[in-house]
PDB file of N, CA and C in Angstrom:
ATOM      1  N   UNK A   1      22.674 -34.587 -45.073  1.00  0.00           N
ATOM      2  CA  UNK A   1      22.856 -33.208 -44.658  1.00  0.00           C
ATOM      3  C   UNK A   1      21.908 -32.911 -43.499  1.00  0.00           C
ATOM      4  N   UNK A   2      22.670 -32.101 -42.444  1.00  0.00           N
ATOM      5  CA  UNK A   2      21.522 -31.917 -41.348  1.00  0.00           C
ATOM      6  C   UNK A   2      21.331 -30.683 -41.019  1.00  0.00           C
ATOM      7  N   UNK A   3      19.312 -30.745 -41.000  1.00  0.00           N
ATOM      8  CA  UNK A   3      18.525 -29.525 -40.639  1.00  0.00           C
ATOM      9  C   UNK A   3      19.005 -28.448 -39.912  1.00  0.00           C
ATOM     10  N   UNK A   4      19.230 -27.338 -40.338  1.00  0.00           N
ATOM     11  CA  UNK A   4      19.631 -26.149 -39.206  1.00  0.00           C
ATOM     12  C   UNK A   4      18.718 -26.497 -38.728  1.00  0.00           C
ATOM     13  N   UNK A   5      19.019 -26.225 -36.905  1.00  0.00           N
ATOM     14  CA  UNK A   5      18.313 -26.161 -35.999  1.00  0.00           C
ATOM     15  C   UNK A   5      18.776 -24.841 -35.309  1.00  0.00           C
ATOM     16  N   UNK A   6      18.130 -25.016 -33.704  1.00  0.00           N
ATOM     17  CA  UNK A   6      19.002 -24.353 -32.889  1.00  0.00           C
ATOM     18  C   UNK A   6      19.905 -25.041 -32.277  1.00  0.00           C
ATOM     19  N   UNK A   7      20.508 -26.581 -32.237  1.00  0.00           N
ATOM     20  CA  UNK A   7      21.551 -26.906 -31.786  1.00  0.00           C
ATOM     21  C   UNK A   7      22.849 -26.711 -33.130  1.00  0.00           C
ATOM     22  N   UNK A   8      22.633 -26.364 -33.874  1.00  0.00           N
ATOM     23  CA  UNK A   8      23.738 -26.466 -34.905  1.00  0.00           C
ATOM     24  C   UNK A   8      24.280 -24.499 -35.233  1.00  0.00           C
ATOM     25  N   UNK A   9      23.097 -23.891 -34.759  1.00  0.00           N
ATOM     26  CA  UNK A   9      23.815 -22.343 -35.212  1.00  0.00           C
ATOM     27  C   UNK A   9      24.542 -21.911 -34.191  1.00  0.00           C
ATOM     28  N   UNK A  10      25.562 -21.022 -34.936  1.00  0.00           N
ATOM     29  CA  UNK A  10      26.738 -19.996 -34.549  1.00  0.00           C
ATOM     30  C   UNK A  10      25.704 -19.547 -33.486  1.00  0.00           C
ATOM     31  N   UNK A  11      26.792 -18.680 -32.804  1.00  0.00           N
ATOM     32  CA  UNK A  11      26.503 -17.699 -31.863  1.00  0.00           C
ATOM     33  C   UNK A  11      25.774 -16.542 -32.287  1.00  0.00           C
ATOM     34  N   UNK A  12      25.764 -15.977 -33.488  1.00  0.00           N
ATOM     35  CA  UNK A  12      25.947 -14.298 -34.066  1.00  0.00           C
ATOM     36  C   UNK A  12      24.248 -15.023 -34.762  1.00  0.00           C
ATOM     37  N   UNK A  13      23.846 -16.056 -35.085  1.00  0.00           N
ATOM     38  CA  UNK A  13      22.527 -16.836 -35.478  1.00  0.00           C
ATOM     39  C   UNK A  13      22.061 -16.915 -34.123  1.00  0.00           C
ATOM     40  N   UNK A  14      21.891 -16.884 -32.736  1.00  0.00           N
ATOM     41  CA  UNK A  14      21.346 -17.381 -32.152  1.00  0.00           C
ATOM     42  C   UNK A  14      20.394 -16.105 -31.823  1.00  0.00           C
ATOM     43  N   UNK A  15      19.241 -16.005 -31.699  1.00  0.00           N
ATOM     44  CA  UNK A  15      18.219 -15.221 -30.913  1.00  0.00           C
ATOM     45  C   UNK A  15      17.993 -14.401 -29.566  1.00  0.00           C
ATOM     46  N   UNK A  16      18.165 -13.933 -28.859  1.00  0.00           N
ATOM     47  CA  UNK A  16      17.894 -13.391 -27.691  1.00  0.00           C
ATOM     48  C   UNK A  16      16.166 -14.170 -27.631  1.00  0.00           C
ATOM     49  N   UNK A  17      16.246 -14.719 -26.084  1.00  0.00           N
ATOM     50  CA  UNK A  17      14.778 -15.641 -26.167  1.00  0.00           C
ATOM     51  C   UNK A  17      14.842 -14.746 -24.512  1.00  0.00           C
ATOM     52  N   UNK A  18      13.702 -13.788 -24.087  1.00  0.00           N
ATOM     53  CA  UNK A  18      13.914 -13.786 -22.553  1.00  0.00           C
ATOM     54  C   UNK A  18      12.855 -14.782 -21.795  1.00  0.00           C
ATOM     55  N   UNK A  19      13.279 -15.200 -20.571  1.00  0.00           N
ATOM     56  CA  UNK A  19      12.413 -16.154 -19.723  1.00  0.00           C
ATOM     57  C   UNK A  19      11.589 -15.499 -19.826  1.00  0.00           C
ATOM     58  N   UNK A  20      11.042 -14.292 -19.132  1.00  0.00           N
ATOM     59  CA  UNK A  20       9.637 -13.607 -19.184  1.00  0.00           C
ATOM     60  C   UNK A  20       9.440 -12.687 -20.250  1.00  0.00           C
ATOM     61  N   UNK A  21       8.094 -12.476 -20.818  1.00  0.00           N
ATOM     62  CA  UNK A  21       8.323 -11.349 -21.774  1.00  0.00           C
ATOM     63  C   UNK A  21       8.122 -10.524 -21.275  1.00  0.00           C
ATOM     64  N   UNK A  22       8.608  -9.021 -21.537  1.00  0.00           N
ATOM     65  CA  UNK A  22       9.354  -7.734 -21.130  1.00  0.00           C
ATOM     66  C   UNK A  22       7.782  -6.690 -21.398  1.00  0.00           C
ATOM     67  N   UNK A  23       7.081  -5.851 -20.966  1.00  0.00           N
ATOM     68  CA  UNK A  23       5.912  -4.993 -21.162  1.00  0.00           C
ATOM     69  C   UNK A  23       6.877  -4.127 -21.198  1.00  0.00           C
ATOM     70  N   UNK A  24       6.963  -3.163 -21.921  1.00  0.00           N
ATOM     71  CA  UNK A  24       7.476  -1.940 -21.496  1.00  0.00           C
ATOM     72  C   UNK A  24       6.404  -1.010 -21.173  1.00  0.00           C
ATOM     73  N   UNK A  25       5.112  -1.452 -20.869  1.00  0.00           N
ATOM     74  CA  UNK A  25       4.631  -0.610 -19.557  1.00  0.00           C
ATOM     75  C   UNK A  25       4.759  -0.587 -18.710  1.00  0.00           C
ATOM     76  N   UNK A  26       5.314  -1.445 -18.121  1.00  0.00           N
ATOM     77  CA  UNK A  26       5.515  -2.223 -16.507  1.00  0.00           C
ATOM     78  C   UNK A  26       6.905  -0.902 -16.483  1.00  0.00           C
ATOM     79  N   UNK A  27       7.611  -0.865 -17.196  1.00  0.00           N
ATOM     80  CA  UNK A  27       8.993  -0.214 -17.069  1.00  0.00           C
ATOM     81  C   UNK A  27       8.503   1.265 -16.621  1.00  0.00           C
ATOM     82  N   UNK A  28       7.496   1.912 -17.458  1.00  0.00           N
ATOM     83  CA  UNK A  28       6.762   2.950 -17.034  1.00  0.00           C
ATOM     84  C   UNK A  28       6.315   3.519 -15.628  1.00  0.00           C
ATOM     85  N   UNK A  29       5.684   2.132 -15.585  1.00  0.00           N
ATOM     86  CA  UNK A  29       4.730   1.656 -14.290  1.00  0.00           C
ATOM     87  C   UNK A  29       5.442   1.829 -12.980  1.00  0.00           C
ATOM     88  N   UNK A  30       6.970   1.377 -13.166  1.00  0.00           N
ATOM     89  CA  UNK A  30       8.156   1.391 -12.051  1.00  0.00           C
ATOM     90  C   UNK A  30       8.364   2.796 -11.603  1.00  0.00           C
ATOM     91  N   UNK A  31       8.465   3.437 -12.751  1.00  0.00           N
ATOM     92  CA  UNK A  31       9.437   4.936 -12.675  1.00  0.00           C
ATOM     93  C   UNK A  31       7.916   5.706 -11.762  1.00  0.00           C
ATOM     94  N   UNK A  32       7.255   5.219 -11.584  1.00  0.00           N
ATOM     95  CA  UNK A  32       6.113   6.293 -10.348  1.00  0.00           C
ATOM     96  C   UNK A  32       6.137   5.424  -8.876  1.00  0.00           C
ATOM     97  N   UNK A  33       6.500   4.354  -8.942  1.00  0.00           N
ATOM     98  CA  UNK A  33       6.340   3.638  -8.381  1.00  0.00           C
ATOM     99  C   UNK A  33       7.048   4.057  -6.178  1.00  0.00           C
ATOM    100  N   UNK A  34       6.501   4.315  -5.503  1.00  0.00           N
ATOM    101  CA  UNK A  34       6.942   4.651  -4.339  1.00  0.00           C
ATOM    102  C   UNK A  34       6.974   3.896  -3.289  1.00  0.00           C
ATOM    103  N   UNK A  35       8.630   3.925  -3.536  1.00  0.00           N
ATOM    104  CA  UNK A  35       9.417   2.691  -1.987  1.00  0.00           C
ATOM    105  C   UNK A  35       9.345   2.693  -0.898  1.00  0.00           C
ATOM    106  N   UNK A  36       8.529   2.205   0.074  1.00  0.00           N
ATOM    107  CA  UNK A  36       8.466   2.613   1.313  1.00  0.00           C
ATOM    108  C   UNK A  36       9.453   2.641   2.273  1.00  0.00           C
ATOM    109  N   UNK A  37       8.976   3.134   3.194  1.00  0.00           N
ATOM    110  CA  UNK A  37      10.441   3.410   3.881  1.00  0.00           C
ATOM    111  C   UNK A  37      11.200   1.867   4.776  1.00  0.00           C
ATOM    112  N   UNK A  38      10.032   1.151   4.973  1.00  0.00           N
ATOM    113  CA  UNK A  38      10.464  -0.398   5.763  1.00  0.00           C
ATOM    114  C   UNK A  38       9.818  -0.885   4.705  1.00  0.00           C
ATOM    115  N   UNK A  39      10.897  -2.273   4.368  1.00  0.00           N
ATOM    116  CA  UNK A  39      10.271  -3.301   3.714  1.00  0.00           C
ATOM    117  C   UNK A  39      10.738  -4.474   4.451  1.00  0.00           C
ATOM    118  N   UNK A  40       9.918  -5.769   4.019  1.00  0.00           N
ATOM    119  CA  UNK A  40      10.709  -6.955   4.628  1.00  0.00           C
ATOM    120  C   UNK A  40      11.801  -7.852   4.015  1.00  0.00           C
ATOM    121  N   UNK A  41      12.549  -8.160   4.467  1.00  0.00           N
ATOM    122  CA  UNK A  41      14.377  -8.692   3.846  1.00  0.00           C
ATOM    123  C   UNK A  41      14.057 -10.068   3.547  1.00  0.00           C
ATOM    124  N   UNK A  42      14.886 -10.085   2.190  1.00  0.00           N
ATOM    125  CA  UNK A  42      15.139 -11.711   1.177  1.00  0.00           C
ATOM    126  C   UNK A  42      16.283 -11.696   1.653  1.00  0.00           C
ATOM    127  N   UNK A  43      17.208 -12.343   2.517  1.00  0.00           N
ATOM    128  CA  UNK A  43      18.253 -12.720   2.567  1.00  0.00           C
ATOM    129  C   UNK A  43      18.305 -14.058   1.310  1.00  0.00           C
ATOM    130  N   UNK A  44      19.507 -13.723   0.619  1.00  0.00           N
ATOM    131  CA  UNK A  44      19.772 -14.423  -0.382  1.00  0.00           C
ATOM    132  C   UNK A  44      21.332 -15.341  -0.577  1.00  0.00           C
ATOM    133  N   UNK A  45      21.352 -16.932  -0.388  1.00  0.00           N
ATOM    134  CA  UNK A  45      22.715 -17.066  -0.054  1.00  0.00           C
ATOM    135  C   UNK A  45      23.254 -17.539  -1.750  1.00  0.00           C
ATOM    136  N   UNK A  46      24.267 -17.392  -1.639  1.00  0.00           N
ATOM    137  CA  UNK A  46      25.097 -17.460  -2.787  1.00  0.00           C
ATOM    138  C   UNK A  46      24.534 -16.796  -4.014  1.00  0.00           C
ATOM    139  N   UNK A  47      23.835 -15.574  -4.114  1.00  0.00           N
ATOM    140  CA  UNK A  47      23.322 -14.713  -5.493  1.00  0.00           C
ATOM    141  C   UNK A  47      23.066 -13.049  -4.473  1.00  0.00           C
ATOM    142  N   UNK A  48      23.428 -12.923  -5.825  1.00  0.00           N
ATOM    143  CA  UNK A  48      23.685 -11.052  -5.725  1.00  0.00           C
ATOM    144  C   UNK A  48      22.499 -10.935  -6.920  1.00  0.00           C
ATOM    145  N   UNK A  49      21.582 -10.111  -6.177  1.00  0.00           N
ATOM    146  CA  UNK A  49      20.551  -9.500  -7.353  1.00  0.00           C
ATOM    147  C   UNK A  49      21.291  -8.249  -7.811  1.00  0.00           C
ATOM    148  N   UNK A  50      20.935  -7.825  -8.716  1.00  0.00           N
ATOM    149  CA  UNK A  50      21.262  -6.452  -9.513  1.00  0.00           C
ATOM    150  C   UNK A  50      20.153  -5.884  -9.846  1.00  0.00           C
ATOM    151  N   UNK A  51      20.343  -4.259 -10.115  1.00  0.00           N
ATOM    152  CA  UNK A  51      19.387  -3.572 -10.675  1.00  0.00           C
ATOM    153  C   UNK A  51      18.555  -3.975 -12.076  1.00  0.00           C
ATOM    154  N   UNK A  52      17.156  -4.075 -12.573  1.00  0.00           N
ATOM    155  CA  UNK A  52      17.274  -4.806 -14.021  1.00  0.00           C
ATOM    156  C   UNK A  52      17.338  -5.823 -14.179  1.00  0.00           C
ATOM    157  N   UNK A  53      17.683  -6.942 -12.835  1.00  0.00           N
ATOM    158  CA  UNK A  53      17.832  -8.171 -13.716  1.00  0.00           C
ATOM    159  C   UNK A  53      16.590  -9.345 -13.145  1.00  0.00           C
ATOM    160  N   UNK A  54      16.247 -10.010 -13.748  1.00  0.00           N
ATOM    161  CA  UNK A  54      14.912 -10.622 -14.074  1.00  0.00           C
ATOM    162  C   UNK A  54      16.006 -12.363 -13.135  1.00  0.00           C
ATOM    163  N   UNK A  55      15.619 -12.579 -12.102  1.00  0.00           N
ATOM    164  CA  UNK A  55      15.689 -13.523 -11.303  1.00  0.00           C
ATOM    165  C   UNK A  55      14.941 -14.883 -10.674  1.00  0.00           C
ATOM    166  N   UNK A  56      14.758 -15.907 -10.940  1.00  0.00           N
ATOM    167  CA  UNK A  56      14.257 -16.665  -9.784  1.00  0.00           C
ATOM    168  C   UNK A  56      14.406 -17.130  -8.822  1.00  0.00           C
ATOM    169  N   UNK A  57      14.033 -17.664  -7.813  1.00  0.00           N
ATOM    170  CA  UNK A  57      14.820 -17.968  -6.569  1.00  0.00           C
ATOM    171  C   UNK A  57      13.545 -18.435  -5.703  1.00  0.00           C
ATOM    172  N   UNK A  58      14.593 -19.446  -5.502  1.00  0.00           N
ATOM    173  CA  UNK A  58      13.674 -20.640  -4.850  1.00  0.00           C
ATOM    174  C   UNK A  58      13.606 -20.019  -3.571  1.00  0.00           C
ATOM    175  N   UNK A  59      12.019 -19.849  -2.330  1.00  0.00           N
ATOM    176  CA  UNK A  59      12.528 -19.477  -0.861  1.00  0.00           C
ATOM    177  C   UNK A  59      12.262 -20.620  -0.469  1.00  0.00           C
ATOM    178  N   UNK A  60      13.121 -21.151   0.700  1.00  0.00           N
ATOM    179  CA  UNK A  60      12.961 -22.220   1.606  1.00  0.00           C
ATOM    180  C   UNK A  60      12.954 -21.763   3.134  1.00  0.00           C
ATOM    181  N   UNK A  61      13.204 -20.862   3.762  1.00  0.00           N
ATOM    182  CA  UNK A  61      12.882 -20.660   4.848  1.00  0.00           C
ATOM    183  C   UNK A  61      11.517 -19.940   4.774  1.00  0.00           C
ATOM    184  N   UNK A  62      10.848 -20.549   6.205  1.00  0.00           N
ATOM    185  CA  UNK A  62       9.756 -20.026   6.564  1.00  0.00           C
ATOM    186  C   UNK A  62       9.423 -18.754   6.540  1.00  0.00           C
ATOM    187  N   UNK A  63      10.430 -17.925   7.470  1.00  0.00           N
ATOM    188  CA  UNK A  63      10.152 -16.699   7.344  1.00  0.00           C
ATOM    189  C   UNK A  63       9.802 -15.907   6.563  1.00  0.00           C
ATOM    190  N   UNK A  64      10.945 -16.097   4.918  1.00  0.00           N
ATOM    191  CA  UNK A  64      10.976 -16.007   3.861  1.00  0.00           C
ATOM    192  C   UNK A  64       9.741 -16.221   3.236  1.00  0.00           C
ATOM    193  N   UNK A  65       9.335 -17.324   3.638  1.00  0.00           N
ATOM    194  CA  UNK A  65       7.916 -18.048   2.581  1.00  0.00           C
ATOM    195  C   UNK A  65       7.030 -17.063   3.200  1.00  0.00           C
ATOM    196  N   UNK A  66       6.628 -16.624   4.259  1.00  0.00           N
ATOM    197  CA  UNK A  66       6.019 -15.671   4.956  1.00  0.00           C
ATOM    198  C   UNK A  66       5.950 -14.386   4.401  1.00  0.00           C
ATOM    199  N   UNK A  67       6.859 -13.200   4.524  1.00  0.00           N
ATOM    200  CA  UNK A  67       7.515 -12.232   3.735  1.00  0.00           C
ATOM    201  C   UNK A  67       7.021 -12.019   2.859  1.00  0.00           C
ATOM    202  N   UNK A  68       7.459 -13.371   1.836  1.00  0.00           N
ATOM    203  CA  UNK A  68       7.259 -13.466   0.493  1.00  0.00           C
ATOM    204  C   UNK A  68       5.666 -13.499   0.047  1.00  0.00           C
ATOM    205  N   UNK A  69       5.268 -14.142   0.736  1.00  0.00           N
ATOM    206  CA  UNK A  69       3.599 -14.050   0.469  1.00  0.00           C
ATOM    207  C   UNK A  69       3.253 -12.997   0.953  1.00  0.00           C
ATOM    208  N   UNK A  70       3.328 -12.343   2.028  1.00  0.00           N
ATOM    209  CA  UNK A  70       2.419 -11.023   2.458  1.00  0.00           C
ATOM    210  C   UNK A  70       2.704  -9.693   1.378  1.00  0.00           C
ATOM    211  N   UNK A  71       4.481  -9.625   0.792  1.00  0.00           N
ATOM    212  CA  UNK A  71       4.389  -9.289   0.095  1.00  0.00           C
ATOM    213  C   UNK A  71       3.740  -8.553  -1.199  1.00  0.00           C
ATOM    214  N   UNK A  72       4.003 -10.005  -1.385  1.00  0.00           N
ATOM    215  CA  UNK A  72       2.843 -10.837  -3.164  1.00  0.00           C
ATOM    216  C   UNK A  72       1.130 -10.141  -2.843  1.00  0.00           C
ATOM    217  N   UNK A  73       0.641  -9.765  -1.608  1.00  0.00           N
ATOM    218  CA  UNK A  73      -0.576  -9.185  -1.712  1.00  0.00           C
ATOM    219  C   UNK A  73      -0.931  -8.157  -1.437  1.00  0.00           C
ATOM    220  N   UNK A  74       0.315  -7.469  -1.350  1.00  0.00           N
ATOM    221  CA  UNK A  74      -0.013  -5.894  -1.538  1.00  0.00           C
ATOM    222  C   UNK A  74       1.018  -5.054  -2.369  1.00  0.00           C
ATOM    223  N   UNK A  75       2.209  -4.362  -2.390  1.00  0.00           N
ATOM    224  CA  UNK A  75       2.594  -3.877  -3.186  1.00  0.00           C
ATOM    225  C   UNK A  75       3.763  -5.148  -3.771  1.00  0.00           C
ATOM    226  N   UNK A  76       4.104  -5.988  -3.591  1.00  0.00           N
ATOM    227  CA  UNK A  76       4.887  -6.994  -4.462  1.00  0.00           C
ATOM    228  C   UNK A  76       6.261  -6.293  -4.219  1.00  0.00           C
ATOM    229  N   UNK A  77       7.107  -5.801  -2.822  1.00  0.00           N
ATOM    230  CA  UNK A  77       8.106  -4.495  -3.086  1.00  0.00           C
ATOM    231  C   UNK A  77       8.722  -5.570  -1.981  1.00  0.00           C
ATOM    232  N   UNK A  78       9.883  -6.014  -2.176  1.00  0.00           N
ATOM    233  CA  UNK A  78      10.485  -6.508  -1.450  1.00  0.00           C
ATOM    234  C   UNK A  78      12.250  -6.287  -1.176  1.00  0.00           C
ATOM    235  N   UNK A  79      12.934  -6.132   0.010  1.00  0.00           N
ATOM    236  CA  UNK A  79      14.369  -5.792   0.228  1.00  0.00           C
ATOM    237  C   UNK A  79      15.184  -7.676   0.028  1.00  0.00           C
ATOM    238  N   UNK A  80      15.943  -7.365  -0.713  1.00  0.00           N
ATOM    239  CA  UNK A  80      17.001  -8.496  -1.159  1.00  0.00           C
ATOM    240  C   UNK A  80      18.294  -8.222  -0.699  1.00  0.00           C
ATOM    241  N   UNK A  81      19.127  -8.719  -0.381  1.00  0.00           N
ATOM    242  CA  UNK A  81      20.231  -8.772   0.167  1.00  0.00           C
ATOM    243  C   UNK A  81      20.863 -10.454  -0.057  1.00  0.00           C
ATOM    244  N   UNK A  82      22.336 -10.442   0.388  1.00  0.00           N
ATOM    245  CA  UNK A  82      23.244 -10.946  -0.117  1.00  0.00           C
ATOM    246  C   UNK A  82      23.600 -11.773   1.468  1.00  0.00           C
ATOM    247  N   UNK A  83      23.663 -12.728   1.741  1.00  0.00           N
ATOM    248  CA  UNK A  83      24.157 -13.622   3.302  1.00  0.00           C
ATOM    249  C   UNK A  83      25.749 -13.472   2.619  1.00  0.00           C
ATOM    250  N   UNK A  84      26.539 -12.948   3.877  1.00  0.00           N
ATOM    251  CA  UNK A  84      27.782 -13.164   3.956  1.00  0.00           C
ATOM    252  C   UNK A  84      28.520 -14.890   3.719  1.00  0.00           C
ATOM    253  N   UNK A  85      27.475 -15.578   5.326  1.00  0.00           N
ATOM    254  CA  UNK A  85      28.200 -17.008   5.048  1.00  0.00           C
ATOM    255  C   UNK A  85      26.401 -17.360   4.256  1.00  0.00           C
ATOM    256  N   UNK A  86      26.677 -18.355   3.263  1.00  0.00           N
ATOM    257  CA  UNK A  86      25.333 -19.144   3.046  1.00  0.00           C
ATOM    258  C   UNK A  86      24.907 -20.286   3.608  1.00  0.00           C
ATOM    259  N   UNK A  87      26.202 -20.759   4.765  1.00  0.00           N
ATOM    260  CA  UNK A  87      25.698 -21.408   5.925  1.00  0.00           C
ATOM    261  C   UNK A  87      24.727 -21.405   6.889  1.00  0.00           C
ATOM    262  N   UNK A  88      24.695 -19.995   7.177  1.00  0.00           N
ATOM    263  CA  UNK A  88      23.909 -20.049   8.599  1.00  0.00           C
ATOM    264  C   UNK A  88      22.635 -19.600   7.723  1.00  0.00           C
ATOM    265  N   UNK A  89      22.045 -20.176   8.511  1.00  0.00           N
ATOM    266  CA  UNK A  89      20.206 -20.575   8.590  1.00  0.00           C
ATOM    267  C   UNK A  89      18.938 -19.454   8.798  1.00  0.00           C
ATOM    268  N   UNK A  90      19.702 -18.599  10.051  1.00  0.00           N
ATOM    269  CA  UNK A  90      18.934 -17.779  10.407  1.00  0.00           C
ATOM    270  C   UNK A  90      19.691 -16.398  10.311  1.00  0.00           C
ATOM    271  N   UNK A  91      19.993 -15.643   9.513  1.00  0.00           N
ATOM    272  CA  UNK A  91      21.117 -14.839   9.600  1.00  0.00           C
ATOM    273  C   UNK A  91      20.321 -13.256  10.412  1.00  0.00           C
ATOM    274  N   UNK A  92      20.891 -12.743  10.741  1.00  0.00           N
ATOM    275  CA  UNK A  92      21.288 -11.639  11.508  1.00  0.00           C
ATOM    276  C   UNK A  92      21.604 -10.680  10.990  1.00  0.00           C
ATOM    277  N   UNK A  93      20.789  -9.225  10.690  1.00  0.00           N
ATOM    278  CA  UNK A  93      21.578  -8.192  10.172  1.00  0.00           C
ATOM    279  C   UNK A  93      23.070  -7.630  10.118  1.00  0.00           C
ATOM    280  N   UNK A  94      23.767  -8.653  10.429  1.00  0.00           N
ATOM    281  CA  UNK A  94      25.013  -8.529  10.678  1.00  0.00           C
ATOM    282  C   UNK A  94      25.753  -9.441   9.644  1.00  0.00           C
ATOM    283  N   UNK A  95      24.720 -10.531   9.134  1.00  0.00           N
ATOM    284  CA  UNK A  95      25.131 -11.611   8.661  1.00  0.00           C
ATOM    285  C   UNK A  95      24.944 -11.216   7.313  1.00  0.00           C
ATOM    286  N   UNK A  96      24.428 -10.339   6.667  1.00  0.00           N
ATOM    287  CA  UNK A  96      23.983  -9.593   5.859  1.00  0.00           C
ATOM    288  C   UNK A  96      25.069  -8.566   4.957  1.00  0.00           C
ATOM    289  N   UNK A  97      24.857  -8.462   3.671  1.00  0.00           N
ATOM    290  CA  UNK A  97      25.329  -7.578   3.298  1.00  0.00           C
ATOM    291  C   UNK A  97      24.868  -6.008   3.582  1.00  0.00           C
ATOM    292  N   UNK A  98      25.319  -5.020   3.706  1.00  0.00           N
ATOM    293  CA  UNK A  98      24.914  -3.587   3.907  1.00  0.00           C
ATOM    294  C   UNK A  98      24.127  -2.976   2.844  1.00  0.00           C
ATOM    295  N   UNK A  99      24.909  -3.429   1.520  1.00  0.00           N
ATOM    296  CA  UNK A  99      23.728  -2.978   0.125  1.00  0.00           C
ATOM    297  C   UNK A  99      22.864  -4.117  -0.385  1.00  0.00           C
ATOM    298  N   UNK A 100      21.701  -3.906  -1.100  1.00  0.00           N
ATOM    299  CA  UNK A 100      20.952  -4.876  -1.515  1.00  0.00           C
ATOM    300  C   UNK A 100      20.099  -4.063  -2.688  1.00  0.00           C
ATOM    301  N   UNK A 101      19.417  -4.636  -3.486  1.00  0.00           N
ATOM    302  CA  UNK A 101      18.094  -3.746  -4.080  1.00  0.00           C
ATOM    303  C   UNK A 101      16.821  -3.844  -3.878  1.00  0.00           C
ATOM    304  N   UNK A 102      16.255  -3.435  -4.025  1.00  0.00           N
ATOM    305  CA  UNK A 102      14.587  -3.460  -4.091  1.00  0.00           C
ATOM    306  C   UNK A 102      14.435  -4.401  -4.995  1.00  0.00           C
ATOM    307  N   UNK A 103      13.217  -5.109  -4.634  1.00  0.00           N
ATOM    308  CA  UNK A 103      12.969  -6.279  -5.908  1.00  0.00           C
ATOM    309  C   UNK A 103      11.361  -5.905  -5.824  1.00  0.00           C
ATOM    310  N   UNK A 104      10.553  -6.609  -7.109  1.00  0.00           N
ATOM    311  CA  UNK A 104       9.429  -6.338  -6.986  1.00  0.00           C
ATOM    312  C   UNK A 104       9.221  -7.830  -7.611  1.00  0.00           C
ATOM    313  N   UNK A 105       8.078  -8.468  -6.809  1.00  0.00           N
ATOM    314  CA  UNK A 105       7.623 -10.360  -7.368  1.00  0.00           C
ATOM    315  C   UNK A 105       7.035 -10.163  -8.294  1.00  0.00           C
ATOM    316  N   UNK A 106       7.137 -10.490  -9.837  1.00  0.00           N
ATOM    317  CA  UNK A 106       6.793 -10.139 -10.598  1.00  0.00           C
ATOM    318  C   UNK A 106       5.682 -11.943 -10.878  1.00  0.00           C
ATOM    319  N   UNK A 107       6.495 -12.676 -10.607  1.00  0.00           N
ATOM    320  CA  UNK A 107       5.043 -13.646 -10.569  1.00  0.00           C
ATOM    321  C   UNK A 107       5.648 -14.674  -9.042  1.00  0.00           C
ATOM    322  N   UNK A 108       4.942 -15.380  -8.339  1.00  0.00           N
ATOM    323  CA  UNK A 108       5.051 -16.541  -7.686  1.00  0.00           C
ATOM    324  C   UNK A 108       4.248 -17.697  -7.477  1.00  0.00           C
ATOM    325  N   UNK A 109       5.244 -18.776  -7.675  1.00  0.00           N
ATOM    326  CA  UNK A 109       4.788 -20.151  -8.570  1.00  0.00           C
ATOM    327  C   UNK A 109       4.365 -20.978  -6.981  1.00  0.00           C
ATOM    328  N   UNK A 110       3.730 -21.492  -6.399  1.00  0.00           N
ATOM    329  CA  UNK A 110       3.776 -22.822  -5.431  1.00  0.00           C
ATOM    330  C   UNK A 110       4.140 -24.048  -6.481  1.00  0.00           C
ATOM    331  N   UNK A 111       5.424 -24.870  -5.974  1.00  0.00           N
ATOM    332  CA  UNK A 111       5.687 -25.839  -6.887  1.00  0.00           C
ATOM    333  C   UNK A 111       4.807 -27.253  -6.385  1.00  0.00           C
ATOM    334  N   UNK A 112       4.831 -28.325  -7.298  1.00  0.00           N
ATOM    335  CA  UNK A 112       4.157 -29.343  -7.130  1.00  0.00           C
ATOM    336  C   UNK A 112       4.548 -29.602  -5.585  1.00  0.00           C
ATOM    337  N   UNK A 113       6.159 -29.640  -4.991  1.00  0.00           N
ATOM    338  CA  UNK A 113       6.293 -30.179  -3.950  1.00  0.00           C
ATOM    339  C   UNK A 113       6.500 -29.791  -2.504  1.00  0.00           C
ATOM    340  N   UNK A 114       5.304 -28.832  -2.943  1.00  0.00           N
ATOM    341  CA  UNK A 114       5.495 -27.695  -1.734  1.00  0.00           C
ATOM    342  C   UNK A 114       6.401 -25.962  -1.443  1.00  0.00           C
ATOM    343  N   UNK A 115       7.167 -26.294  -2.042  1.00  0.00           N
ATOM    344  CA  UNK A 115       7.907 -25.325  -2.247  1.00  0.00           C
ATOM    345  C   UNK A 115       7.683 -23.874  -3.113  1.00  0.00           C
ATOM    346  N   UNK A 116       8.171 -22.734  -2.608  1.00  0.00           N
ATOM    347  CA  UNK A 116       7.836 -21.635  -3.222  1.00  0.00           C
ATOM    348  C   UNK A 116       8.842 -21.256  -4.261  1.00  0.00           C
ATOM    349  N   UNK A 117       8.332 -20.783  -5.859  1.00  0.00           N
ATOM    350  CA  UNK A 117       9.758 -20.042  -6.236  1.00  0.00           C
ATOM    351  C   UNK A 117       8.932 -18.867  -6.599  1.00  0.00           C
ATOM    352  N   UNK A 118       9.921 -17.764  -6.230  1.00  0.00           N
ATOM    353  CA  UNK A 118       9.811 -16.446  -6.974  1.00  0.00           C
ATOM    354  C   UNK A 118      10.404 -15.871  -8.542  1.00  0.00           C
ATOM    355  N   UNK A 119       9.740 -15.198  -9.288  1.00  0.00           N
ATOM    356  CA  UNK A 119      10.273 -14.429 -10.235  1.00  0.00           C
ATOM    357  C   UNK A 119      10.489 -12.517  -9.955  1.00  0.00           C
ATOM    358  N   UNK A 120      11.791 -12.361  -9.494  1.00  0.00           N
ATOM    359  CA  UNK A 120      11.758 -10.906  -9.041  1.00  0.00           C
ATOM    360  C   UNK A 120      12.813 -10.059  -9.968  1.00  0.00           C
TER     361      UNK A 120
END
């Protein structure tokens, strides 16, 4: 006979596990929180952020890695947006979607191989 685990339970048995754990002060913390009027742009290819939702995302352009760090040391408030093609490299406010959300870096990792990922 074999051990329930978590590879053997139903769906309606399985747990809600979130990647980060949730403060609901931080949620508090948001609702005073004041958006400035310029921020600097995450162009993002192939992902649509949403309001609420807890993301990672690897940056690989420079600019980005740039952005992203100056960011990270003062208010952590960053503009996300959506690349039309996820081809082009250097996109162009044109290349861009028109809506996006506010994101805020809630942690950022330098990986072993150089590379940056964000949690926003």
């Amino acid at each position: 006979m074999l051990k329930e685990n978590m590879f053997f339970r139903s769906e309606d048995d399985t747990d809600f596990m979130p990647i980060i754990p949730i403060n609901e002060n931080d949620a508090d913390q948001d609702k005073n929180l004041v958006i400035p009027d310029i921020l600097p742009i995450l162009p993002l290819r192939n992902t649509v952020l949403f309001p609420g939702v807890v993301l990672p995302i690897t940056v690989g352009r420079d600019k980005s890695i740039k952005a992203v760090n100056d960011v990270y040391k003062l208010d952590k408030l960053i503009g996300v947006l959506a690349q039309k093609d996820a081809n082009i490299e250097e996109p162009a406010p044109s290349d861009l979607c028109s809506i996006g959300t506010v994101a805020k870096i809630v942690k950022l990792i330098k990986m072993p191989d150089g590379g940056t990922t964000i949690i926003i």
